[in-house]
N, C-alpha and C. Protein backbone atom coordinates (compact mmCIF):
# COMPACT_ATOMS: atom_id res chain seq x y z
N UNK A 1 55.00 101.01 116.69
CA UNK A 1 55.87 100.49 115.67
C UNK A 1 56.99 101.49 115.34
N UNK A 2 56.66 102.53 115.10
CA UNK A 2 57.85 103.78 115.28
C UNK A 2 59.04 103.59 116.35
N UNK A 3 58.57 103.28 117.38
CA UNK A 3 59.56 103.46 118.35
C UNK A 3 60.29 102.14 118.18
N UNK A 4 59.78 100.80 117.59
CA UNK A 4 60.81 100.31 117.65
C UNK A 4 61.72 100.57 116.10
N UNK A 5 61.32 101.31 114.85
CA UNK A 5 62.25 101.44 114.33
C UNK A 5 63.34 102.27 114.43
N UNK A 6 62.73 103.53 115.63
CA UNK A 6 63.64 103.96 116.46
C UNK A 6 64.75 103.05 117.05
N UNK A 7 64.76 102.52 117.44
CA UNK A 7 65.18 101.84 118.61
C UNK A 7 66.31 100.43 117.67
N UNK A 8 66.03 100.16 116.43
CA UNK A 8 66.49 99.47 115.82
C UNK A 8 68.03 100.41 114.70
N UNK A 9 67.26 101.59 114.38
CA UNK A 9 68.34 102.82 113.93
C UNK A 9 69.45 103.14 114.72
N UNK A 10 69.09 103.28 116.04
CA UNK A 10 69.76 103.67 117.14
C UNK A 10 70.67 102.99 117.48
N UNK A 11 70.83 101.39 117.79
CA UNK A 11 71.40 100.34 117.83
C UNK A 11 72.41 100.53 116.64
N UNK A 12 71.89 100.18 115.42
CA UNK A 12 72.46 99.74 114.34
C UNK A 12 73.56 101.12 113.84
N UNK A 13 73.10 101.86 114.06
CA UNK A 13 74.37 103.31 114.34
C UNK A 13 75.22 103.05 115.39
N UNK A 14 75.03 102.62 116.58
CA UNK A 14 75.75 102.86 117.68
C UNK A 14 76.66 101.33 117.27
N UNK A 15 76.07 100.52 116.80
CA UNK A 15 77.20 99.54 116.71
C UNK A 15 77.95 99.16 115.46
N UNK A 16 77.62 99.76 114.42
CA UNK A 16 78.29 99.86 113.08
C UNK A 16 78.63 101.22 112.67
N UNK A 17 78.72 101.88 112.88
CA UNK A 17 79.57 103.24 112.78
C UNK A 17 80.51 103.51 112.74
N UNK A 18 81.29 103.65 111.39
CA UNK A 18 82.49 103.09 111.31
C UNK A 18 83.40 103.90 110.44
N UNK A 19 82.56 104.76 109.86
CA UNK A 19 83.06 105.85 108.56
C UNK A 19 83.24 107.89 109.49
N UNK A 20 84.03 107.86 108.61
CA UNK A 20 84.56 109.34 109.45
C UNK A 20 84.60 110.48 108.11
N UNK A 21 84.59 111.30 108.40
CA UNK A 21 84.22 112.45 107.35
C UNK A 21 85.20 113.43 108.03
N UNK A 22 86.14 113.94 106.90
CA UNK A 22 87.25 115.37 107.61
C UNK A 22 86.88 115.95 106.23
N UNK A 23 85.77 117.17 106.64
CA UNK A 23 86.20 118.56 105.64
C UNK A 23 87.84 119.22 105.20
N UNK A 24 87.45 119.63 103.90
CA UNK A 24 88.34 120.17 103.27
C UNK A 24 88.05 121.44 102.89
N UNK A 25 88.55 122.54 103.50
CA UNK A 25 88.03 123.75 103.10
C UNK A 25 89.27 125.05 102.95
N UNK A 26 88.91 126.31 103.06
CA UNK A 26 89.86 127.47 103.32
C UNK A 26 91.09 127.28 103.94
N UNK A 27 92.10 126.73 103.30
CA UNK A 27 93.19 126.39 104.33
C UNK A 27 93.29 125.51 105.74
N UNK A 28 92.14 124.73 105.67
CA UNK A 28 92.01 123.91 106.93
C UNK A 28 91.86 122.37 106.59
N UNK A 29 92.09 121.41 107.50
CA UNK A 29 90.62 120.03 107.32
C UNK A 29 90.20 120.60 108.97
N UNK A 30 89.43 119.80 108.95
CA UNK A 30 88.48 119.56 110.38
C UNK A 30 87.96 118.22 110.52
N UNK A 31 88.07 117.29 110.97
CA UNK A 31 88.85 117.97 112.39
C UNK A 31 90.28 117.05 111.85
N UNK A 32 91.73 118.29 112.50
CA UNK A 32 92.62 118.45 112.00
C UNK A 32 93.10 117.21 112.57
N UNK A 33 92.88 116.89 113.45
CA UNK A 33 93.60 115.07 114.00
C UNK A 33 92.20 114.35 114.45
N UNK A 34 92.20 113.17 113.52
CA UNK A 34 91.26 112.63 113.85
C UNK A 34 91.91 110.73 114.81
N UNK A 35 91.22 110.39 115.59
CA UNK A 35 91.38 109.04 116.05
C UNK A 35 90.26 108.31 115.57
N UNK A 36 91.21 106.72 115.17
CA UNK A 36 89.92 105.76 114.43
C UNK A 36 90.75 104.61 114.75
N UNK A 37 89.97 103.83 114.62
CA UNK A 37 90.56 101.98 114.62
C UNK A 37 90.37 101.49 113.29
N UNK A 38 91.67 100.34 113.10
CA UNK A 38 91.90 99.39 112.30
C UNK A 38 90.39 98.97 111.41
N UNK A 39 90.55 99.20 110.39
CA UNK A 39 89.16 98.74 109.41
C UNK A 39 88.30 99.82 108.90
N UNK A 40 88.58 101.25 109.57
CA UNK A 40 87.41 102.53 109.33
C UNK A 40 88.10 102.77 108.37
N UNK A 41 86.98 103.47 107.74
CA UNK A 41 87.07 104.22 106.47
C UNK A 41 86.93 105.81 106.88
N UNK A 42 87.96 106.94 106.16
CA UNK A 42 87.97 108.23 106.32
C UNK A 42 87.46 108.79 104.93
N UNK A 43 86.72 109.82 104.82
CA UNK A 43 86.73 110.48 103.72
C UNK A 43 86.40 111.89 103.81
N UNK A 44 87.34 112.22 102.41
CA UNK A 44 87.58 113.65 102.35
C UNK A 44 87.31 114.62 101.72
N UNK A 45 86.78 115.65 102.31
CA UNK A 45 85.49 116.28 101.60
C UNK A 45 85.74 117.35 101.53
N UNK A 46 85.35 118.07 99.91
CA UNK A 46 86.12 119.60 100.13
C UNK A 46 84.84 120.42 100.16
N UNK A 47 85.06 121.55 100.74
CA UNK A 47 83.71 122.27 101.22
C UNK A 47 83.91 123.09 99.84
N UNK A 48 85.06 123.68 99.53
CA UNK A 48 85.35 124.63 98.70
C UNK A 48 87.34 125.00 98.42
N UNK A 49 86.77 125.56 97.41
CA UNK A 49 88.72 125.71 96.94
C UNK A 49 89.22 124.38 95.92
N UNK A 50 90.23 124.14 96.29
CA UNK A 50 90.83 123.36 95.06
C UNK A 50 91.77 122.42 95.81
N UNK A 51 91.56 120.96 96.19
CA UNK A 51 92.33 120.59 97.49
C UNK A 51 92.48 119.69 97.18
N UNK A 52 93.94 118.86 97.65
CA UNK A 52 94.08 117.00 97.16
C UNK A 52 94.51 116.73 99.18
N UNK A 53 94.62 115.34 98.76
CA UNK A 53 95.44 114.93 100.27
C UNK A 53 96.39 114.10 99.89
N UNK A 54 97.54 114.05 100.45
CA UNK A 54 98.52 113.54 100.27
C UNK A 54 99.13 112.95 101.59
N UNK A 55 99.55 112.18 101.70
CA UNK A 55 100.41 111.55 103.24
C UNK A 55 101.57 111.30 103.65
N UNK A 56 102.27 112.18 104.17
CA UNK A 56 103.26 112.28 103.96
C UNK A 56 104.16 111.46 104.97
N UNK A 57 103.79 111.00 105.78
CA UNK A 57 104.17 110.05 107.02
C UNK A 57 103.49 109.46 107.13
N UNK A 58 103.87 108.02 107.41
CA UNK A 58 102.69 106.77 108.17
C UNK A 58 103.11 105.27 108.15
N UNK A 59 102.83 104.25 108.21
CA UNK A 59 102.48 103.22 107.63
C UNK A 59 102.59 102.95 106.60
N UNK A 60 101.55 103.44 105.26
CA UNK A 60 101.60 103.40 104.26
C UNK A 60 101.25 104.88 104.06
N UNK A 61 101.43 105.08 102.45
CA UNK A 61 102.00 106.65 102.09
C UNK A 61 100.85 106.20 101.02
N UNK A 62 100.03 107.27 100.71
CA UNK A 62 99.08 107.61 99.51
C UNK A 62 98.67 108.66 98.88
N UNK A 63 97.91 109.23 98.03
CA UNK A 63 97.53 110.51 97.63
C UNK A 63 96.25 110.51 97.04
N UNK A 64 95.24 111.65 97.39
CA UNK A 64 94.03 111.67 96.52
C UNK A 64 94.26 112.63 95.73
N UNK A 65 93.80 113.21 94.63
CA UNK A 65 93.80 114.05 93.79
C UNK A 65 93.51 115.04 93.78
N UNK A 66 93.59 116.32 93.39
CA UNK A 66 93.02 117.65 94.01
C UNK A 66 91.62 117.50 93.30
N UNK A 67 90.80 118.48 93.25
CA UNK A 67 89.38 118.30 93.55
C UNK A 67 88.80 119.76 94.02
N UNK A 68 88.16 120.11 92.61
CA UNK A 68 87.25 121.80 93.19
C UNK A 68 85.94 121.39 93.69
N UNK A 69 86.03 122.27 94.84
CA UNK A 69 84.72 122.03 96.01
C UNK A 69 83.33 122.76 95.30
N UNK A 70 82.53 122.22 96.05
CA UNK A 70 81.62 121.11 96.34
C UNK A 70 81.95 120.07 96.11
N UNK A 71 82.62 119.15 97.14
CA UNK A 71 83.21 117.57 96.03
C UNK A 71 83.88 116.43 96.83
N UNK A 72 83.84 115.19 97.20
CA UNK A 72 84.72 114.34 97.51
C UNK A 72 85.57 114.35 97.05
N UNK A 73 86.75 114.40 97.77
CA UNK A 73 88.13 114.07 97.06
C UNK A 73 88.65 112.87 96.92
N UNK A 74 87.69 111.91 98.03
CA UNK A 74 88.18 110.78 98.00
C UNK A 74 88.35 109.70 99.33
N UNK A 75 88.55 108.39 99.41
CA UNK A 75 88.10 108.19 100.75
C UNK A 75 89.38 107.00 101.20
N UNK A 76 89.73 106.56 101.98
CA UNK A 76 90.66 105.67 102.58
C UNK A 76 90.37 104.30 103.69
N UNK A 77 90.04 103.23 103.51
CA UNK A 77 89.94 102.48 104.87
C UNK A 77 91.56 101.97 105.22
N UNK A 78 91.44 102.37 106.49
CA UNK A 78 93.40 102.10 107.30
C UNK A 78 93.04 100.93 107.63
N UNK A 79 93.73 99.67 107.55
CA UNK A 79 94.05 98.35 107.50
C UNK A 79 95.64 98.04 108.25
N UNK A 80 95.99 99.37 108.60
CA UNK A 80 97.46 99.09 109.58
C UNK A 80 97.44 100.55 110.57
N UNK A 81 97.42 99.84 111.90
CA UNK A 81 97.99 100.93 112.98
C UNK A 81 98.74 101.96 112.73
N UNK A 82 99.07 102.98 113.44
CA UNK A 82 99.56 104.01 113.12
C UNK A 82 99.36 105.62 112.66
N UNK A 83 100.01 105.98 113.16
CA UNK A 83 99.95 107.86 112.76
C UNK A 83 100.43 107.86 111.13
N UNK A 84 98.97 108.43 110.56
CA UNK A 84 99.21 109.02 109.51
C UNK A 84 99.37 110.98 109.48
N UNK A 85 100.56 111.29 108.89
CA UNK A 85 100.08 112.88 108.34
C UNK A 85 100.06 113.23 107.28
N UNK A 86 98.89 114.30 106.94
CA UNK A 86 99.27 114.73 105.53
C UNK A 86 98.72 116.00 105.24
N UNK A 87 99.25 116.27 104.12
CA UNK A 87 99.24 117.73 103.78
C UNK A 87 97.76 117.89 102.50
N UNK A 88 97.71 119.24 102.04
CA UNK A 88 96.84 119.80 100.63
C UNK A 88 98.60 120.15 99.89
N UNK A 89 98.95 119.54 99.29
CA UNK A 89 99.86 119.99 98.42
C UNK A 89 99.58 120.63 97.08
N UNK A 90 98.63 121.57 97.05
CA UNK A 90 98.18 122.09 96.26
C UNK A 90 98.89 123.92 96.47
N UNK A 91 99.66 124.26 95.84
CA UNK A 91 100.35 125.63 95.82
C UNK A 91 101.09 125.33 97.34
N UNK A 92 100.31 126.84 98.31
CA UNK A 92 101.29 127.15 99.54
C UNK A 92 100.37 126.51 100.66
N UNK A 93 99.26 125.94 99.96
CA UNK A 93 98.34 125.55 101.44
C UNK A 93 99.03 124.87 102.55
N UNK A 94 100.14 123.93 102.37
CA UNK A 94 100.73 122.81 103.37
C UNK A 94 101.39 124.73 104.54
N UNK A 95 101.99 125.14 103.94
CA UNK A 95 102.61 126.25 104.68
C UNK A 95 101.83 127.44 105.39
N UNK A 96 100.28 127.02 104.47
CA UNK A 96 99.24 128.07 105.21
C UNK A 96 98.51 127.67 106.49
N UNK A 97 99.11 126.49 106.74
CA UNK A 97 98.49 125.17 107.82
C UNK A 97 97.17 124.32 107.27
N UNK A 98 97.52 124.26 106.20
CA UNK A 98 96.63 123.39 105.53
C UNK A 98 97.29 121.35 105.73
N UNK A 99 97.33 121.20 107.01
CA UNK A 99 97.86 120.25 107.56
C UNK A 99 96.94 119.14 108.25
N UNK A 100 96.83 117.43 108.38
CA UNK A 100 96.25 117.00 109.44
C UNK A 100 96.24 115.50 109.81
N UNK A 101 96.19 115.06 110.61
CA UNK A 101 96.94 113.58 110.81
C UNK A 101 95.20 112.54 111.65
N UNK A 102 95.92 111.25 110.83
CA UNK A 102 95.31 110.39 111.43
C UNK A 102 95.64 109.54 112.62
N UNK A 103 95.30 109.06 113.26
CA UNK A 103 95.84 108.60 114.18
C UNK A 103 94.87 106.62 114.44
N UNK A 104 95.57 105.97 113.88
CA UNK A 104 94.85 104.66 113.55
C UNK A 104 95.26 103.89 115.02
N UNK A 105 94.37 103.33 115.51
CA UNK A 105 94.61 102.33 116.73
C UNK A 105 94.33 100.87 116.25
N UNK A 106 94.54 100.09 117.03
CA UNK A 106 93.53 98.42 117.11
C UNK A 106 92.80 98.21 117.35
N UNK A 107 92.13 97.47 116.94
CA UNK A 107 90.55 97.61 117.14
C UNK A 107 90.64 96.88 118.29
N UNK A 108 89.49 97.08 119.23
CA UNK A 108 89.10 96.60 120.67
C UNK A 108 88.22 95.19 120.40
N UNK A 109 87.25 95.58 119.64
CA UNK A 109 85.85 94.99 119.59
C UNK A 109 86.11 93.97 118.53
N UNK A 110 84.73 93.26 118.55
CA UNK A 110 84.34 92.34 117.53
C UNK A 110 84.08 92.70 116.13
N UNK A 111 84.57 92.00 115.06
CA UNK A 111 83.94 92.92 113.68
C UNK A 111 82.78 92.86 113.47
N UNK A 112 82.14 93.66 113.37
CA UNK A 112 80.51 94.28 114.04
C UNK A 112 79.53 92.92 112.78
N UNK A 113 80.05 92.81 111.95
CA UNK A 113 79.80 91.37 110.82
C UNK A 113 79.28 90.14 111.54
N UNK A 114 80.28 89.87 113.01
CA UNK A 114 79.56 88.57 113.75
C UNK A 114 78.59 89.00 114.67
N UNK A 115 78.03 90.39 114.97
CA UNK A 115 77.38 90.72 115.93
C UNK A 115 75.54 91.26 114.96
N UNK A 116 74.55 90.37 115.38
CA UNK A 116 72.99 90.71 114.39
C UNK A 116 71.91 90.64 115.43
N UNK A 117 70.94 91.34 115.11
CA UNK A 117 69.91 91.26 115.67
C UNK A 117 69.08 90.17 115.78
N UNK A 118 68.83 89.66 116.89
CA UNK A 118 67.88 88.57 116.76
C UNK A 118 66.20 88.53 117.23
N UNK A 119 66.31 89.25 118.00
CA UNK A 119 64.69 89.75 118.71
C UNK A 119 64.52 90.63 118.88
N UNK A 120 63.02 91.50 118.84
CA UNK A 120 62.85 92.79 119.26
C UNK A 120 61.45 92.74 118.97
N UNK A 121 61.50 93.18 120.66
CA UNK A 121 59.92 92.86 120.81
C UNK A 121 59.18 94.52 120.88
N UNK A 122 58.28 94.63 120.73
CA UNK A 122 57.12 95.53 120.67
C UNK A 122 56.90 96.24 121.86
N UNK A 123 57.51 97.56 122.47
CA UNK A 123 56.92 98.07 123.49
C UNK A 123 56.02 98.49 123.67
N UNK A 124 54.94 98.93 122.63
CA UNK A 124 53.71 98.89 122.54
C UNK A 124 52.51 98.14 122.84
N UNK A 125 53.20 97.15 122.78
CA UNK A 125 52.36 95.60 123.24
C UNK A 125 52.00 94.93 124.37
N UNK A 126 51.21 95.48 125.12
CA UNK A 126 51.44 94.32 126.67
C UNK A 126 51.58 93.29 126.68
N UNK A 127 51.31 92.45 125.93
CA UNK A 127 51.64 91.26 126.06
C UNK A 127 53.23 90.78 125.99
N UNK A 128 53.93 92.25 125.40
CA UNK A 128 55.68 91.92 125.40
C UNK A 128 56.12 92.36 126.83
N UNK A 129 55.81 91.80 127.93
CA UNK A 129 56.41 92.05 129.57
C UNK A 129 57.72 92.49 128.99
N UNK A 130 58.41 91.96 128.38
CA UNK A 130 59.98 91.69 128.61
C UNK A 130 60.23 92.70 128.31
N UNK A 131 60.19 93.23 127.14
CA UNK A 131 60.63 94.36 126.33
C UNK A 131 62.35 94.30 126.06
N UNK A 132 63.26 93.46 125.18
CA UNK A 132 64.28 93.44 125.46
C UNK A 132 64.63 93.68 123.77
N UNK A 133 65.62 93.78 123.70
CA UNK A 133 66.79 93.58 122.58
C UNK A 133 67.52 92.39 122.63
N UNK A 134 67.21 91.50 121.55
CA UNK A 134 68.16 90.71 121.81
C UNK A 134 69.58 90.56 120.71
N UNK A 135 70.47 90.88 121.18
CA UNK A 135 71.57 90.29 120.25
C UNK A 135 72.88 89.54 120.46
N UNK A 136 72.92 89.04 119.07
CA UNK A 136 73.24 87.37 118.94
C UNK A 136 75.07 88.44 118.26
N UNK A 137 76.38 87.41 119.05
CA UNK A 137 77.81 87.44 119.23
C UNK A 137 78.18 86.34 118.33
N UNK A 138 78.31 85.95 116.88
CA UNK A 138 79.07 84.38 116.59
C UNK A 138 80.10 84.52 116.53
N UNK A 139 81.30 86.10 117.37
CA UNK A 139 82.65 85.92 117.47
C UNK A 139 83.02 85.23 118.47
N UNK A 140 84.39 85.36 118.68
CA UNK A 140 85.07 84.40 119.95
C UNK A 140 84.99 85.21 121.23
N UNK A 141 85.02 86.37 121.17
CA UNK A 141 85.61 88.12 121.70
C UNK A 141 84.26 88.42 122.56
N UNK A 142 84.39 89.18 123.52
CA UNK A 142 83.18 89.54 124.36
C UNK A 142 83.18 90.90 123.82
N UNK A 143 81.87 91.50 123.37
CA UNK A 143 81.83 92.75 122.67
C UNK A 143 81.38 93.81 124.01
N UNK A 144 81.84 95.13 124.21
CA UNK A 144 81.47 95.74 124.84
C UNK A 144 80.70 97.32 124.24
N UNK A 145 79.34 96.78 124.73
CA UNK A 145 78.48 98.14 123.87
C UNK A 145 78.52 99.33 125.00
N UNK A 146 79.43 99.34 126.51
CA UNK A 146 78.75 100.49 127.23
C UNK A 146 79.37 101.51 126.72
N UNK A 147 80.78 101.66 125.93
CA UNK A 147 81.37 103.16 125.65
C UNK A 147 80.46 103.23 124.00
């Protein structure tokens, strides 16, 4: 029974995983350019110091608030393509390379919403020969799980 809640975690990460995390720390983010598709959510996390984000190029233009670390500063889902950049406009950090850009694509895939589990059988069980995963597509779109 373990292994299949293994096996159900594993899945359900690999196909809804969708949120991105960029530290905010000593004059840095990390990671300083991140790539994501249409619908993810980013959020921004200060390890330490005193840090906002601001965007200074993109699509759309926004700002989170500065924020003393240990602390979220705050989080974003991109809903339009495109290179975002932005700075810590907090004192000289933008000039200390306190700099870092998003980079938003289109999404490929299905919105992971029409894609659910429907079977999952017991590898523990001899009587389950099959041993399969089954899951159920009610989009239009052929989803591709090999990357």
């Amino acid at each position: 029974m373990k292994s299949i809640h293994f096996i159900m975690v594993l899945i359900s990460s690999f196909i809804f995983s969708q949120d991105h995390q960029v530290e905010a720390g000593s004059m840095y983010y990390s990671p300083q350019t991140l790539v994501i598709e249409v619908g993810e959510t980013v959020e921004w996390y200060n390890a330490g110091g005193f840090h906002d984000v601001v965007v200074t190029d993109g699509p759309e233009t926004f700002s989170l608030s500065p924020v003393s670390g240990p602390a979220v500063i705050g989080s974003i889902t991109f809903n339009l393509p495109g290179n975002y950049d932005y700075i810590c406009s907090v004192g000289n950090h933008e000039a200390m390379g306190m700099v870092g850009s998003i980079v938003v694509n289109e999404s490929n895939q299905n919105n992971p919403s029409s894609i659910f589990m429907t079977e999952l059988t017991d590898p523990q069980n001899s009587s389950d020969a099959g041993r399969y995963v089954e899951l159920y597509n009610s989009g239009s779109s052929d989803v591709d799980l090999s990357s």
